[in-house]
Each structure stands twice: as structure tokens, then as C-alpha cells.
C-alpha atoms as a PDB file:
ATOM      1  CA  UNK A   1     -13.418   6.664  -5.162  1.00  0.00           C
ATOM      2  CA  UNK A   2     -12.233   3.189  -5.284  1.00  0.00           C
ATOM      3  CA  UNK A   3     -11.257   2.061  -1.432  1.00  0.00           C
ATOM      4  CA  UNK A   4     -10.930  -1.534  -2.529  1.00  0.00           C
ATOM      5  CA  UNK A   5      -8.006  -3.366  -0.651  1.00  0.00           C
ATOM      6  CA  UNK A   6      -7.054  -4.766  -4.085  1.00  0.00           C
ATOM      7  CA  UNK A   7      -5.105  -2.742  -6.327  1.00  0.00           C
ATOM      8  CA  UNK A   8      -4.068  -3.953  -9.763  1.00  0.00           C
ATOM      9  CA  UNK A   9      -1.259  -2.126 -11.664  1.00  0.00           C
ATOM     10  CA  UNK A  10      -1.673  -0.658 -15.009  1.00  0.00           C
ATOM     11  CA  UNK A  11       1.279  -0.678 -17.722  1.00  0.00           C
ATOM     12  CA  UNK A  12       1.058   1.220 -20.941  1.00  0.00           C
ATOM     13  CA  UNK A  13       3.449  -1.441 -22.538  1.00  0.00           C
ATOM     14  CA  UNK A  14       3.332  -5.172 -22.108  1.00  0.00           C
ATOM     15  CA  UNK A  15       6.539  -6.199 -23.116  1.00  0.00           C
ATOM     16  CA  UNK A  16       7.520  -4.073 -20.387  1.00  0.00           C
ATOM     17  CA  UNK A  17       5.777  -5.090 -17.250  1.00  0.00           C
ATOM     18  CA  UNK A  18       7.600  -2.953 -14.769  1.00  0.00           C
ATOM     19  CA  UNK A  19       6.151   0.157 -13.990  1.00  0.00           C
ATOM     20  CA  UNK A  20       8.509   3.172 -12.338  1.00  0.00           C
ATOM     21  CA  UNK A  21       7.502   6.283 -10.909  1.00  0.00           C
ATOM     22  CA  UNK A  22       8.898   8.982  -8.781  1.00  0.00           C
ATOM     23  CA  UNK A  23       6.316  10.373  -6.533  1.00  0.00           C
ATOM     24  CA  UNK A  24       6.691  13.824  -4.296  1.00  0.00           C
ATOM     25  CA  UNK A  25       4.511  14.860  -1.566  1.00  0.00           C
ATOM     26  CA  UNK A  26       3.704  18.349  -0.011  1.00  0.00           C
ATOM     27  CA  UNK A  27       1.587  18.758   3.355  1.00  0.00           C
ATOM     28  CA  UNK A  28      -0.011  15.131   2.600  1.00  0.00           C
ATOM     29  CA  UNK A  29      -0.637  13.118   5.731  1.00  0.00           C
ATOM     30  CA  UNK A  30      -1.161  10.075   3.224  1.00  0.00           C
ATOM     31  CA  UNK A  31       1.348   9.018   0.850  1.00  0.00           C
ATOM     32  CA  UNK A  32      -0.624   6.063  -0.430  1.00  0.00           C
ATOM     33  CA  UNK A  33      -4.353   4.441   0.883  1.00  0.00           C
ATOM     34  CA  UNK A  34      -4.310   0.331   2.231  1.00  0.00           C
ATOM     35  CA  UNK A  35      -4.238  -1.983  -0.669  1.00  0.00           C
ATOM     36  CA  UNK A  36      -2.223  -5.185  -1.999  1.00  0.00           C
ATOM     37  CA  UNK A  37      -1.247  -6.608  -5.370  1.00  0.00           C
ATOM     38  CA  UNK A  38       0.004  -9.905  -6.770  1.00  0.00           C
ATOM     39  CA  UNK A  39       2.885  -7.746  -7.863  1.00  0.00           C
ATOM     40  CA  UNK A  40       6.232  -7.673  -6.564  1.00  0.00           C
ATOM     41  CA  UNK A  41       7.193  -3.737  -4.928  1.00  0.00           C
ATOM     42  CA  UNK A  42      10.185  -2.122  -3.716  1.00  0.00           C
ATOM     43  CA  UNK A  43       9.761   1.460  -2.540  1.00  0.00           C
ATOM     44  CA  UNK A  44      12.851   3.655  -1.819  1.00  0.00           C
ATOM     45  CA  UNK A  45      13.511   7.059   0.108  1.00  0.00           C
ATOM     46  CA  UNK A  46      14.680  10.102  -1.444  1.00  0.00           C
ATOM     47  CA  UNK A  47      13.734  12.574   0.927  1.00  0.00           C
ATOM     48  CA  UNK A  48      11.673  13.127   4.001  1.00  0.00           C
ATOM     49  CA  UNK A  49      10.435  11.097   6.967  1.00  0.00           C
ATOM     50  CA  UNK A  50       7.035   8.449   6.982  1.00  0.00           C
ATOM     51  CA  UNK A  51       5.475   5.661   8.618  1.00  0.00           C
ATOM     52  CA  UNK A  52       5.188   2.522   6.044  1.00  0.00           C
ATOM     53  CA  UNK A  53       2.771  -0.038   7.307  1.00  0.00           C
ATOM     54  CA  UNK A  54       3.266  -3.565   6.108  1.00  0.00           C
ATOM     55  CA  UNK A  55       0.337  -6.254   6.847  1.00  0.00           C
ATOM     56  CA  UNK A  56       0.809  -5.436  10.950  1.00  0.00           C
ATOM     57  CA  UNK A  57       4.481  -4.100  11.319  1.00  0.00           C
ATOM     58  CA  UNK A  58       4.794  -0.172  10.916  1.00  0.00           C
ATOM     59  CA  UNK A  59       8.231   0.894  10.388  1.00  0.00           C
ATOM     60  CA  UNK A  60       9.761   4.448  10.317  1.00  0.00           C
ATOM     61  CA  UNK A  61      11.224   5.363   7.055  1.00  0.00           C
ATOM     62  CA  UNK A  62      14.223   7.830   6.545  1.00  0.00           C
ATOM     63  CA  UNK A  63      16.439   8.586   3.160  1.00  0.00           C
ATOM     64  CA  UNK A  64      18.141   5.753   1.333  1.00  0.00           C
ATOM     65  CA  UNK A  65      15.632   2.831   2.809  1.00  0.00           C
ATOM     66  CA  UNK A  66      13.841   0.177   0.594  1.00  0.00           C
ATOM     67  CA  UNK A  67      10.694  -1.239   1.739  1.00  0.00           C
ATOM     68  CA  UNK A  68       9.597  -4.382  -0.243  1.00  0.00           C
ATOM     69  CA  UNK A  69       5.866  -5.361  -0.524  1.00  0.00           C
ATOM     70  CA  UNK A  70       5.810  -8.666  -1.577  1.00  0.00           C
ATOM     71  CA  UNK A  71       3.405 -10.408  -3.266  1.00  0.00           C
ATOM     72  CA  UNK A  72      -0.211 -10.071  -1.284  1.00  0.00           C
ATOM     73  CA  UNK A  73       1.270  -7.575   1.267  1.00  0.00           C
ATOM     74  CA  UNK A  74      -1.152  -5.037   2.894  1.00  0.00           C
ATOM     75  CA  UNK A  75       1.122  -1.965   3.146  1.00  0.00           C
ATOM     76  CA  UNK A  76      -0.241   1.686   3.309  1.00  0.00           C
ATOM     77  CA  UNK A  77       2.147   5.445   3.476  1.00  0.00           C
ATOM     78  CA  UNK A  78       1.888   8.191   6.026  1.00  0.00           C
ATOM     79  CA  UNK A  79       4.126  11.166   5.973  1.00  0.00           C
ATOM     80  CA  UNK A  80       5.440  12.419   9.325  1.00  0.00           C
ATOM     81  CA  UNK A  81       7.819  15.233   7.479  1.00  0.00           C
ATOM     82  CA  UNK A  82       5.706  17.936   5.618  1.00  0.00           C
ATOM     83  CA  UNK A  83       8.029  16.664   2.672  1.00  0.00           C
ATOM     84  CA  UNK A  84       8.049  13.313   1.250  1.00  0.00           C
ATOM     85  CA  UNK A  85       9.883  11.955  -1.946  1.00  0.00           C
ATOM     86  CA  UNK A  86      10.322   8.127  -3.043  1.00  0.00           C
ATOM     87  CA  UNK A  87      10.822   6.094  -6.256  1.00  0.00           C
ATOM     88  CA  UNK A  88       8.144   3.218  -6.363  1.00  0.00           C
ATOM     89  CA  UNK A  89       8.948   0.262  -8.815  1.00  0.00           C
ATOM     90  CA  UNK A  90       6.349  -1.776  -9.306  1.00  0.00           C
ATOM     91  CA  UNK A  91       7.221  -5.889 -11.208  1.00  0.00           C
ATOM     92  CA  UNK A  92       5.450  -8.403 -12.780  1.00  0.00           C
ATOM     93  CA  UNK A  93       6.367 -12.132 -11.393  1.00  0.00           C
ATOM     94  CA  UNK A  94       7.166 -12.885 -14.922  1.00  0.00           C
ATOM     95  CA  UNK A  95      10.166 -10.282 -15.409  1.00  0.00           C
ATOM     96  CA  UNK A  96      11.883 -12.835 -13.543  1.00  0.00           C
ATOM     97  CA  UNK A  97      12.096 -14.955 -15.942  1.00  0.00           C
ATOM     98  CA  UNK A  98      13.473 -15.184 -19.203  1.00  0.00           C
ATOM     99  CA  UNK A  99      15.715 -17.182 -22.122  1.00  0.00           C
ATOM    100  CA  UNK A 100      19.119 -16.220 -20.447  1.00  0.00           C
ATOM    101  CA  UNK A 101      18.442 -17.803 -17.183  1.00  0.00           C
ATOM    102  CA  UNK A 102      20.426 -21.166 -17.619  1.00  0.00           C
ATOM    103  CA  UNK A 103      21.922 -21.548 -14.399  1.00  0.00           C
ATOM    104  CA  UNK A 104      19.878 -24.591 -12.412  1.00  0.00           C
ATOM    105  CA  UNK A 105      20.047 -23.212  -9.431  1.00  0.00           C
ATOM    106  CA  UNK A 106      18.954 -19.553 -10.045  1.00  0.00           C
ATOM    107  CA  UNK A 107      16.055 -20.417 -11.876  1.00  0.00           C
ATOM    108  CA  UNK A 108      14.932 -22.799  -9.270  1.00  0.00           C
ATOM    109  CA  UNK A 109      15.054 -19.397  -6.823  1.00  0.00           C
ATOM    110  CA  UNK A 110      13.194 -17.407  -9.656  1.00  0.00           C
ATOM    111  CA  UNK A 111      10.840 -20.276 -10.338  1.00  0.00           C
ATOM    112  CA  UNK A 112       9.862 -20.305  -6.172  1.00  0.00           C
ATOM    113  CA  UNK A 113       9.950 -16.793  -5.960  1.00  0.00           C
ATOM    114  CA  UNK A 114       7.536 -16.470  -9.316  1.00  0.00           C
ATOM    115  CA  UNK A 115       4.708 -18.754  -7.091  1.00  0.00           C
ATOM    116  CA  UNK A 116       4.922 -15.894  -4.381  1.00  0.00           C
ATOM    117  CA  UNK A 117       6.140 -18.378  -1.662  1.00  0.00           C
ATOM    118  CA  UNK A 118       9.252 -16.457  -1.074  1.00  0.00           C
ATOM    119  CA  UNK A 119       8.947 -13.642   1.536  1.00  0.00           C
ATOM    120  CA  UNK A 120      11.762 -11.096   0.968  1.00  0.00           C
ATOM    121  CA  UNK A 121      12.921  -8.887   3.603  1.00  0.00           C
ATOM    122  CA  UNK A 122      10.593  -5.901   3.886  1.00  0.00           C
ATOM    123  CA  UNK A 123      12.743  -3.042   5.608  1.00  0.00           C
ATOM    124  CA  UNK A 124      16.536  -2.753   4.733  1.00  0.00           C
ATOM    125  CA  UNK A 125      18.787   0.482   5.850  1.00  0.00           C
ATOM    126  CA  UNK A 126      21.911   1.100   5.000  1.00  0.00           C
ATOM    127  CA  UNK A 127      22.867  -1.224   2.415  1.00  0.00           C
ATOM    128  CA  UNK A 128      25.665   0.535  -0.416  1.00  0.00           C
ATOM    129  CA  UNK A 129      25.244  -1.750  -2.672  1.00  0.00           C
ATOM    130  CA  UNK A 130      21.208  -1.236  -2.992  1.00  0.00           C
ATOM    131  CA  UNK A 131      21.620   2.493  -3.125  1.00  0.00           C
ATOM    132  CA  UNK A 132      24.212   2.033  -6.182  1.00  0.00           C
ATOM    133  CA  UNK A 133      21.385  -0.555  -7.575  1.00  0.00           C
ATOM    134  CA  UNK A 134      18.427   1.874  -7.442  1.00  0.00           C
ATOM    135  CA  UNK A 135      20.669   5.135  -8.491  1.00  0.00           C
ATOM    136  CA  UNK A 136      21.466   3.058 -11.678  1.00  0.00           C
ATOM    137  CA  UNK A 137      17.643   2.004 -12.065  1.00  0.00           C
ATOM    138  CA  UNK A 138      16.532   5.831 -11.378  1.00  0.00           C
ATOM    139  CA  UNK A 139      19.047   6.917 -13.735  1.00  0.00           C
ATOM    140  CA  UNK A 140      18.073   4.804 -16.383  1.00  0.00           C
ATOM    141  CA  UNK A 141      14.351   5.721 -16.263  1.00  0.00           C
ATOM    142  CA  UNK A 142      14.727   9.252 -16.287  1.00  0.00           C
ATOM    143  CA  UNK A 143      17.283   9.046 -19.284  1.00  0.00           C
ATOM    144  CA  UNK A 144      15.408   6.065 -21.012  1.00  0.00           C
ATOM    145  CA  UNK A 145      18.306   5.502 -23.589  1.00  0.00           C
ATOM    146  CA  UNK A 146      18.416   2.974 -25.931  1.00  0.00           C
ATOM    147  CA  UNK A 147      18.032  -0.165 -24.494  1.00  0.00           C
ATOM    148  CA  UNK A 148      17.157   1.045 -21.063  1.00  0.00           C
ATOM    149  CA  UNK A 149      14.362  -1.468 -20.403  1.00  0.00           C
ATOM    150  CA  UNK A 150      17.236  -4.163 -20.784  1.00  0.00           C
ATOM    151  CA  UNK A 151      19.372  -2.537 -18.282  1.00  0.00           C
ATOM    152  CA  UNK A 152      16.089  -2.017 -15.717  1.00  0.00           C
ATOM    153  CA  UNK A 153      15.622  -5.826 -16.057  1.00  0.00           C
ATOM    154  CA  UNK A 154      18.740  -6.740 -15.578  1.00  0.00           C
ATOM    155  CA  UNK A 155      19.132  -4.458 -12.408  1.00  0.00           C
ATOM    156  CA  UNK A 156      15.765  -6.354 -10.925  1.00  0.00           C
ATOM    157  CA  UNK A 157      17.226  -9.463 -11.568  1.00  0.00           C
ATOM    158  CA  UNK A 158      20.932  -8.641  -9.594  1.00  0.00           C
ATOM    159  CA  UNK A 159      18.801  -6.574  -7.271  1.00  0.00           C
ATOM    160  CA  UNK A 160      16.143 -10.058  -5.918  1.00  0.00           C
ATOM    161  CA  UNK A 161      19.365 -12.133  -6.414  1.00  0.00           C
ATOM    162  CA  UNK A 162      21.135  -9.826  -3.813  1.00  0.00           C
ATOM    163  CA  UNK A 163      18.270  -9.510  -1.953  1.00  0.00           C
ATOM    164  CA  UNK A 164      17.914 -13.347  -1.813  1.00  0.00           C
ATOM    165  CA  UNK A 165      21.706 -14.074  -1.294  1.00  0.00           C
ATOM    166  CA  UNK A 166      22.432 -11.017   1.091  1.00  0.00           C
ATOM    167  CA  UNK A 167      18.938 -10.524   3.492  1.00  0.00           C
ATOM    168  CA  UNK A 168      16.812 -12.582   5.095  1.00  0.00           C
ATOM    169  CA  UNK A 169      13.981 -14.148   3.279  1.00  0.00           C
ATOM    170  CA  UNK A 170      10.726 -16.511   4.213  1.00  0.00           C
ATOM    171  CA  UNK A 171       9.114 -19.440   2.500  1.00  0.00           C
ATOM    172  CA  UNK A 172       5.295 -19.011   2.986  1.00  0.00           C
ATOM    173  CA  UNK A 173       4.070 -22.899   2.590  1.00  0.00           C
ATOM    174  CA  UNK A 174       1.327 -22.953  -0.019  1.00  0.00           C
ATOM    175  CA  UNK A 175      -1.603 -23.433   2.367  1.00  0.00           C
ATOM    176  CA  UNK A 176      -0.287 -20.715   4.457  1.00  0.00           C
ATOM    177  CA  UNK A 177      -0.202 -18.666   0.966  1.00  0.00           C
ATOM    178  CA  UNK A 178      -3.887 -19.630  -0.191  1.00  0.00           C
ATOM    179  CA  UNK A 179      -5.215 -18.704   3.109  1.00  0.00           C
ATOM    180  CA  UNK A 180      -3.904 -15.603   3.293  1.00  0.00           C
ATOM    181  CA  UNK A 181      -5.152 -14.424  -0.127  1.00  0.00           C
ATOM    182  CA  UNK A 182      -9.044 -15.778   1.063  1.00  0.00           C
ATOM    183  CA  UNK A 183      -8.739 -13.752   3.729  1.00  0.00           C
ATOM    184  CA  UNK A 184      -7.724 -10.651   1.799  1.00  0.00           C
ATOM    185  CA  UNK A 185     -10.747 -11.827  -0.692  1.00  0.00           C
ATOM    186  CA  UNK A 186     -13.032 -11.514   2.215  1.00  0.00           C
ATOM    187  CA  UNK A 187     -12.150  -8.483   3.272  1.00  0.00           C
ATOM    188  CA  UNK A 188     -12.100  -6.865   0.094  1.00  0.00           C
ATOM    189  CA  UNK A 189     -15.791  -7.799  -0.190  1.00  0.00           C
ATOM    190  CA  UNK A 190     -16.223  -5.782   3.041  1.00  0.00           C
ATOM    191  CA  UNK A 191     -14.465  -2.894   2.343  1.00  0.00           C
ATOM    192  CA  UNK A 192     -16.084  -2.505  -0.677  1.00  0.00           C
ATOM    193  CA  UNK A 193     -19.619  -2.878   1.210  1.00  0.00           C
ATOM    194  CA  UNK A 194     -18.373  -0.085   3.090  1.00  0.00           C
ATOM    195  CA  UNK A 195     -17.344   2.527   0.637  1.00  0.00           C
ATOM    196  CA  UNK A 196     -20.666   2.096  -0.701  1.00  0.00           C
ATOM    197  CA  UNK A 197     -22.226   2.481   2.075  1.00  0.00           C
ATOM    198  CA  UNK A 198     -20.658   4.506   4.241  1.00  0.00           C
ATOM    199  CA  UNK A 199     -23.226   6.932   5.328  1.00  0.00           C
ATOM    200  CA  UNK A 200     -25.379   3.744   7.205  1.00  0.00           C
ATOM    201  CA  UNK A 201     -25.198   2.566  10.464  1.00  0.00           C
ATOM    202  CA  UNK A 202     -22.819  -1.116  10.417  1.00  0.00           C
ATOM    203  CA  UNK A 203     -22.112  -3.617  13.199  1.00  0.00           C
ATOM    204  CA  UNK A 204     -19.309  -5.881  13.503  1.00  0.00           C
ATOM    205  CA  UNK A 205     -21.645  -8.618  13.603  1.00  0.00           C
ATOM    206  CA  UNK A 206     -22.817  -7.680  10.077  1.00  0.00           C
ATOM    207  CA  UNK A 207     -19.478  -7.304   8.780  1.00  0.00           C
ATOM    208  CA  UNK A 208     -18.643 -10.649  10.257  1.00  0.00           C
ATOM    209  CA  UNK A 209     -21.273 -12.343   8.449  1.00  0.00           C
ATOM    210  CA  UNK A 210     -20.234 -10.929   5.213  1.00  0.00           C
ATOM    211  CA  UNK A 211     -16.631 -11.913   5.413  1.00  0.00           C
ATOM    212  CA  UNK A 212     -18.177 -15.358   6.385  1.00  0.00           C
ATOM    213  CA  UNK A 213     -15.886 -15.132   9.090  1.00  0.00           C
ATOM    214  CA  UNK A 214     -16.455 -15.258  13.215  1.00  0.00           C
ATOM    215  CA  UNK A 215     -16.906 -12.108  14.999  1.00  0.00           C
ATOM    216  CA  UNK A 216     -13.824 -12.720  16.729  1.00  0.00           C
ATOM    217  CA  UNK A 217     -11.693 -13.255  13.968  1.00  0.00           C
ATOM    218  CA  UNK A 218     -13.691 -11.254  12.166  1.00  0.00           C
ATOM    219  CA  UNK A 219     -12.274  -8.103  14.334  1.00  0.00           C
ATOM    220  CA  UNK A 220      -8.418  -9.582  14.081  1.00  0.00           C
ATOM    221  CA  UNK A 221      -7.965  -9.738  11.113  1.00  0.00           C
ATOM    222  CA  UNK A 222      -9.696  -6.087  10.198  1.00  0.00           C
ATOM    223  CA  UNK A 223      -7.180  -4.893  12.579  1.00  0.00           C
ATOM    224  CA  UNK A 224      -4.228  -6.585  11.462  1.00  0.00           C
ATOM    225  CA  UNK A 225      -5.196  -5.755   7.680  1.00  0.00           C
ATOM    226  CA  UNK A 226      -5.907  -1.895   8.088  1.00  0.00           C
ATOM    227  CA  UNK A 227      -4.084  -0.914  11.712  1.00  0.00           C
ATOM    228  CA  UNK A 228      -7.998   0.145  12.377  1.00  0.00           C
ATOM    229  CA  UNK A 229     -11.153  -1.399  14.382  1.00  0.00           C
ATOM    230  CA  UNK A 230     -13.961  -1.345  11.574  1.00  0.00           C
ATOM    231  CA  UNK A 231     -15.755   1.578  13.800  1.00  0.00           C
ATOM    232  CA  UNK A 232     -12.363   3.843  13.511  1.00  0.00           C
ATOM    233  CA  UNK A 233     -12.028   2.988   9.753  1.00  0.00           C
ATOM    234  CA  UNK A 234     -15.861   3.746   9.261  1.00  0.00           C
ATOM    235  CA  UNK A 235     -15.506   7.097  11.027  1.00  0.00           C
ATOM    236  CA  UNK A 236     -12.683   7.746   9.114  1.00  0.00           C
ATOM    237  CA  UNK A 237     -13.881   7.404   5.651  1.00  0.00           C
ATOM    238  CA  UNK A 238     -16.497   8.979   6.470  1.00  0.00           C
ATOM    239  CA  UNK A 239     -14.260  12.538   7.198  1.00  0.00           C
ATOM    240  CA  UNK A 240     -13.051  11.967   4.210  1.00  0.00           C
ATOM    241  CA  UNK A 241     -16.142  12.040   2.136  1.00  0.00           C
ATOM    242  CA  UNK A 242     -16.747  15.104   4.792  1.00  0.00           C
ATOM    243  CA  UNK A 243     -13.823  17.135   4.220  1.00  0.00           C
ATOM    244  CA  UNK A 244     -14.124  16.653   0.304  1.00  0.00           C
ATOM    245  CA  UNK A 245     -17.817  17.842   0.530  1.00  0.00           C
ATOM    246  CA  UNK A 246     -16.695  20.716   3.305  1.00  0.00           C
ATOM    247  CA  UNK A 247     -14.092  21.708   0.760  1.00  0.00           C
ATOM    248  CA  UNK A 248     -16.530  21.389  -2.905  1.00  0.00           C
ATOM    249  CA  UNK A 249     -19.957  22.375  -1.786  1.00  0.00           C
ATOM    250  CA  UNK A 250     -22.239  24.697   0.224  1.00  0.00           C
ATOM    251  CA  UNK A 251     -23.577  22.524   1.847  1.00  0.00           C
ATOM    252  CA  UNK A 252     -23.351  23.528   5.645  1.00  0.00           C
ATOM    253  CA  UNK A 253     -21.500  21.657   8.088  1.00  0.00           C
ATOM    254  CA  UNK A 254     -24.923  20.127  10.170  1.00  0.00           C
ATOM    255  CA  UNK A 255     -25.678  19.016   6.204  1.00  0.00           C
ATOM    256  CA  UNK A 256     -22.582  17.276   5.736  1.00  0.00           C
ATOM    257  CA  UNK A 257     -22.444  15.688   9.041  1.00  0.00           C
ATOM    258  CA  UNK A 258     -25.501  13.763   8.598  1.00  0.00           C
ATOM    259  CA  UNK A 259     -25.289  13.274   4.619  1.00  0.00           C
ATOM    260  CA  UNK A 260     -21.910  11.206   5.878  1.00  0.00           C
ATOM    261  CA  UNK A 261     -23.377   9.267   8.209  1.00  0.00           C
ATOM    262  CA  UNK A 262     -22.706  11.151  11.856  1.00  0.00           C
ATOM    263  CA  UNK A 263     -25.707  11.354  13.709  1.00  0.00           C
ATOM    264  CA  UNK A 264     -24.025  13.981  16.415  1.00  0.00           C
ATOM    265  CA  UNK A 265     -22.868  17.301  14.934  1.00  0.00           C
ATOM    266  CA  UNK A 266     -20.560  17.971  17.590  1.00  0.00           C
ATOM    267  CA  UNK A 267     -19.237  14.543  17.832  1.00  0.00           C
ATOM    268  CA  UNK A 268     -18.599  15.222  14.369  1.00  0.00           C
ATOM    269  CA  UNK A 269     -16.755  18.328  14.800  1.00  0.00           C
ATOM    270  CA  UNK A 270     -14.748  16.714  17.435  1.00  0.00           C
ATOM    271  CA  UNK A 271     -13.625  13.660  15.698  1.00  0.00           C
ATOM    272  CA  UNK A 272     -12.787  16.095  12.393  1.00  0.00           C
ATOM    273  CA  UNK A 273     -10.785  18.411  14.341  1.00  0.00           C
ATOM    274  CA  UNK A 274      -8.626  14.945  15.833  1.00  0.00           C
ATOM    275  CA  UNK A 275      -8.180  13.839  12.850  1.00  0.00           C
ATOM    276  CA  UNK A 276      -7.326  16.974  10.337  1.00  0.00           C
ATOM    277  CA  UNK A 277      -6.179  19.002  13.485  1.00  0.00           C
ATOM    278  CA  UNK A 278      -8.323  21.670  12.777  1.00  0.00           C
ATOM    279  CA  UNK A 279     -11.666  22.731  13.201  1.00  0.00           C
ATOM    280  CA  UNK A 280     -14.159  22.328  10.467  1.00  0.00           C
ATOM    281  CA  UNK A 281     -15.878  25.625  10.036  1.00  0.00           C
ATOM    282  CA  UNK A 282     -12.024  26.992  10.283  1.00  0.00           C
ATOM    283  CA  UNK A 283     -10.825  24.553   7.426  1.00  0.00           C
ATOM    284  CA  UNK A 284     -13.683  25.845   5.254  1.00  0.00           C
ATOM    285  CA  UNK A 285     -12.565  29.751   5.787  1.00  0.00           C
ATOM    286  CA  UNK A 286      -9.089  28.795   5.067  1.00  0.00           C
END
């Protein structure tokens, strides 16, 4: 299992780089792992409550809200409700553009927003006139008429020049941009160094080191990136790789515990049971 931060979207068609899904979730603490993207995102509610973290800010999502990942954004899903329902739109920078745009002044927004400098607003409630813009997106994908990649492109295009006209967006200066994605680039190396080798003993000192990065800042900006200290985030991958093991082998649990990387069987047990909220020999009878 890939745990990179890094996520790059796949389309099946290229003259179509805009990829729409409708996802549904039942019992699932986690609606979608860390990761970022150049791409452009806009995630919106159907049903059920969550907790969508963006970069540092967690916000509580209800029915009818958008969240926008923009370009580089850490953001990561967590159901709170046992049911959980959202459309996910994923867009390539270059959708924004194409031989129709005349209009100086909106392809001067299109052209900054294309160079990721523009921030949109990531959390908007309540807004009519987005609801009636992603019912006529949803309704187009699931009927995918004639045409219908036309209309879907023209509905992102009215939807970021609302967006832009209507709610608050950021300029990120270019050096604040560039540093932003090295940092992401350094931590990617980590977390990749960790999902391979989960099962060892790490320090922060280590980590540091391979980030290239002080200890101190080191330990910021693992926070900030994955809401986690890198010992919670260790532990917690490594239940992960437990409970898939607990769940697919007979291995017993004083096997799995140390194949994972816990040293203490009952401070395994303990930290399982906190974080599945149940036990795990009572997991594997269920």
C-alpha cells in the first residue's frame, strides 16, 4: 500500500482531464488517507457528517458543503456519521483554459489561477447558487449525453469564476508557493521511508535528517502536514498493517504485534483497542 503524501490522478481520456466520481461510505472511519496533488479539487456533501482536514484547519462537514483543495493542499476525510456520501471532482489546471476565453481580464484570472498562486476559499455552506452548479454537473455525469463533457467544462469555468468573484480568495507569492511544495517533497521522502519501514524502531532525529530539515521544524511541519507527531502516525500505521494481518492470517496476536513493530503486547492491545474501539482478540472473533 502506497502511503505516499503525493497522489497523482489518473484519467482514462485526455481530452477530458476532469475526473468525477461519486463515492459512498458505510462504517468507514476514513473517507480518504493524507495526500496532495497539483490538481485543482472541489468535494461536495450529499449525505452524512465528517471531519475534512485541510493542510492544519479541520472543518466539520454537513450536506450541501464544498470543500476546495487547491493546488498542493494536504487534506485527508474522516467520517463521524456511520454514513457518508460526496461527489469528488477532480481538474486539470489546463481545463481552464481554452480558444473561447477572449475576455482580457478573465484570462488574466485563469492565467494566475493556472500557476497555482490563487488560493480559493476552502469551506463554503450555504451557497444556492453552488448547489444549482454541482446538481447540473452531477446530473450531467450520470446522464453523460451528447456533449456532456462541454457542459462539465463550462460549469467549472462559471463555477471558479463565481468562486473568484463571490468568496474570498488568496494570492500565494511564488516563493511562498515553491517553498511550500519543497517541503511537501521532503516529507514525502519520509513518509515513504516509513511505510517501508514501519516495523523498525525511528527517531525524530533520524527523520529530521532525512527531510534535511531541523528537528524543530522538522516536528512542525509533520504536525501541521498530517494532524499527527511522527510517533502517533508510526503507531498508527502500524495498526493498520496489524488489523489487516489480524483480519487475513493466523498468525496470533503476540505474532502480529511484534511482526508490526510493537515491542509490548499489551501496549499493543491497548493502543488497538483506542484506536478501532475494540479489543483485538474480540475483532478477530467477530
Amino acid at each position: 500500500m502506497d502511503r505516499s503524501l503525493y497522489e497523482k490522478p489518473l484519467y482514462t481520456d485526455s481530452t477530458f482531464p476532469i475526473r468525477i466520481s461519486y463515492e459512498q461510505h458505510r462504517n468507514n472511519r476514513v473517507l480518504f488517507q493524507n495526500h496532495w496533488h497539483e490538481q485543482l479539487e472541489f468535494l461536495y456533501i450529499i449525505e452524512g457528517r465528517a471531519h475534512i482536514r485541510i493542510n492544519s484547519e479541520t472543518y466539520e462537514a454537513v450536506p450541501q458543503d464544498l470543500f476546495i483543495f487547491n493546488s498542493n493542499d494536504l487534506h485527508y476525510g474522516e467520517g463521524i456519521s456511520n454514513n457518508v456520501s460526496y461527489y469528488c471532482m477532480i481538474v486539470e489546471p489546463s481545463v481552464l483554459h481554452n480558444n473561447f476565453i477572449e475576455d482580457y481580464q478573465t484570462s488574466t484570472a485563469l492565467e494566475r489561477y493556472s500557476s497555482s498562486y490563487i488560493l480559493l476559499n476552502r469551506h463554503i455552506k450555504n451557497d444556492t447558487v453552488i448547489n444549482s452548479f454541482m446538481k447540473n454537473m452531477m446530473n450531467e455525469q450520470q446522464k453523460k449525453e451528447p456533449g456532456y463533457e462541454l457542459f462539465v467544462k463550462s460549469i467549472v469555468h462559471q463555477l471558479i469564476g463565481y468562486l473568484i468573484r463571490n468568496h474570498d480568495s488568496k494570492s500565494l507569492s511564488s516563493q511562498k508557493y515553491n517553498m511550500r511544495l519543497r517541503n511537501l517533497n521532503r516529507l514525502n521522502k519520509v513518509i515513504e521511508y516509513i511505510d517501508e519501514n514501519y516495523n523498525e524502531q525511528h527517531s525524530v532525529e533520524e527523520m529530521a535528517q532525512l527531510a534535511n530539515l531541523s528537528t524543530y521544524y522538522f516536528c512542525r511541519l509533520f504536525k501541521s502536514a498530517t494532524g499527527k507527531s511522527l510517533v502517533q502516525y508510526i503507531n498508527d500505521l502500524r495498526i493498520e498493517k496489524a488489523h489487516y494481518l489480524l483480519m487475513n492470517t493466523d498468525m496470533n496476536i503476540t505474532e502480529i504485534a511484534l511482526q508490526t513493530g510493537f515491542t509490548n503486547v499489551n501496549y499493543f492491545s491497548r493502543y488497538y483497542k483506542n484506536t478501532k474501539h475494540i479489543s483485538p482478540s474480540s475483532m478477530r472473533k467477530e
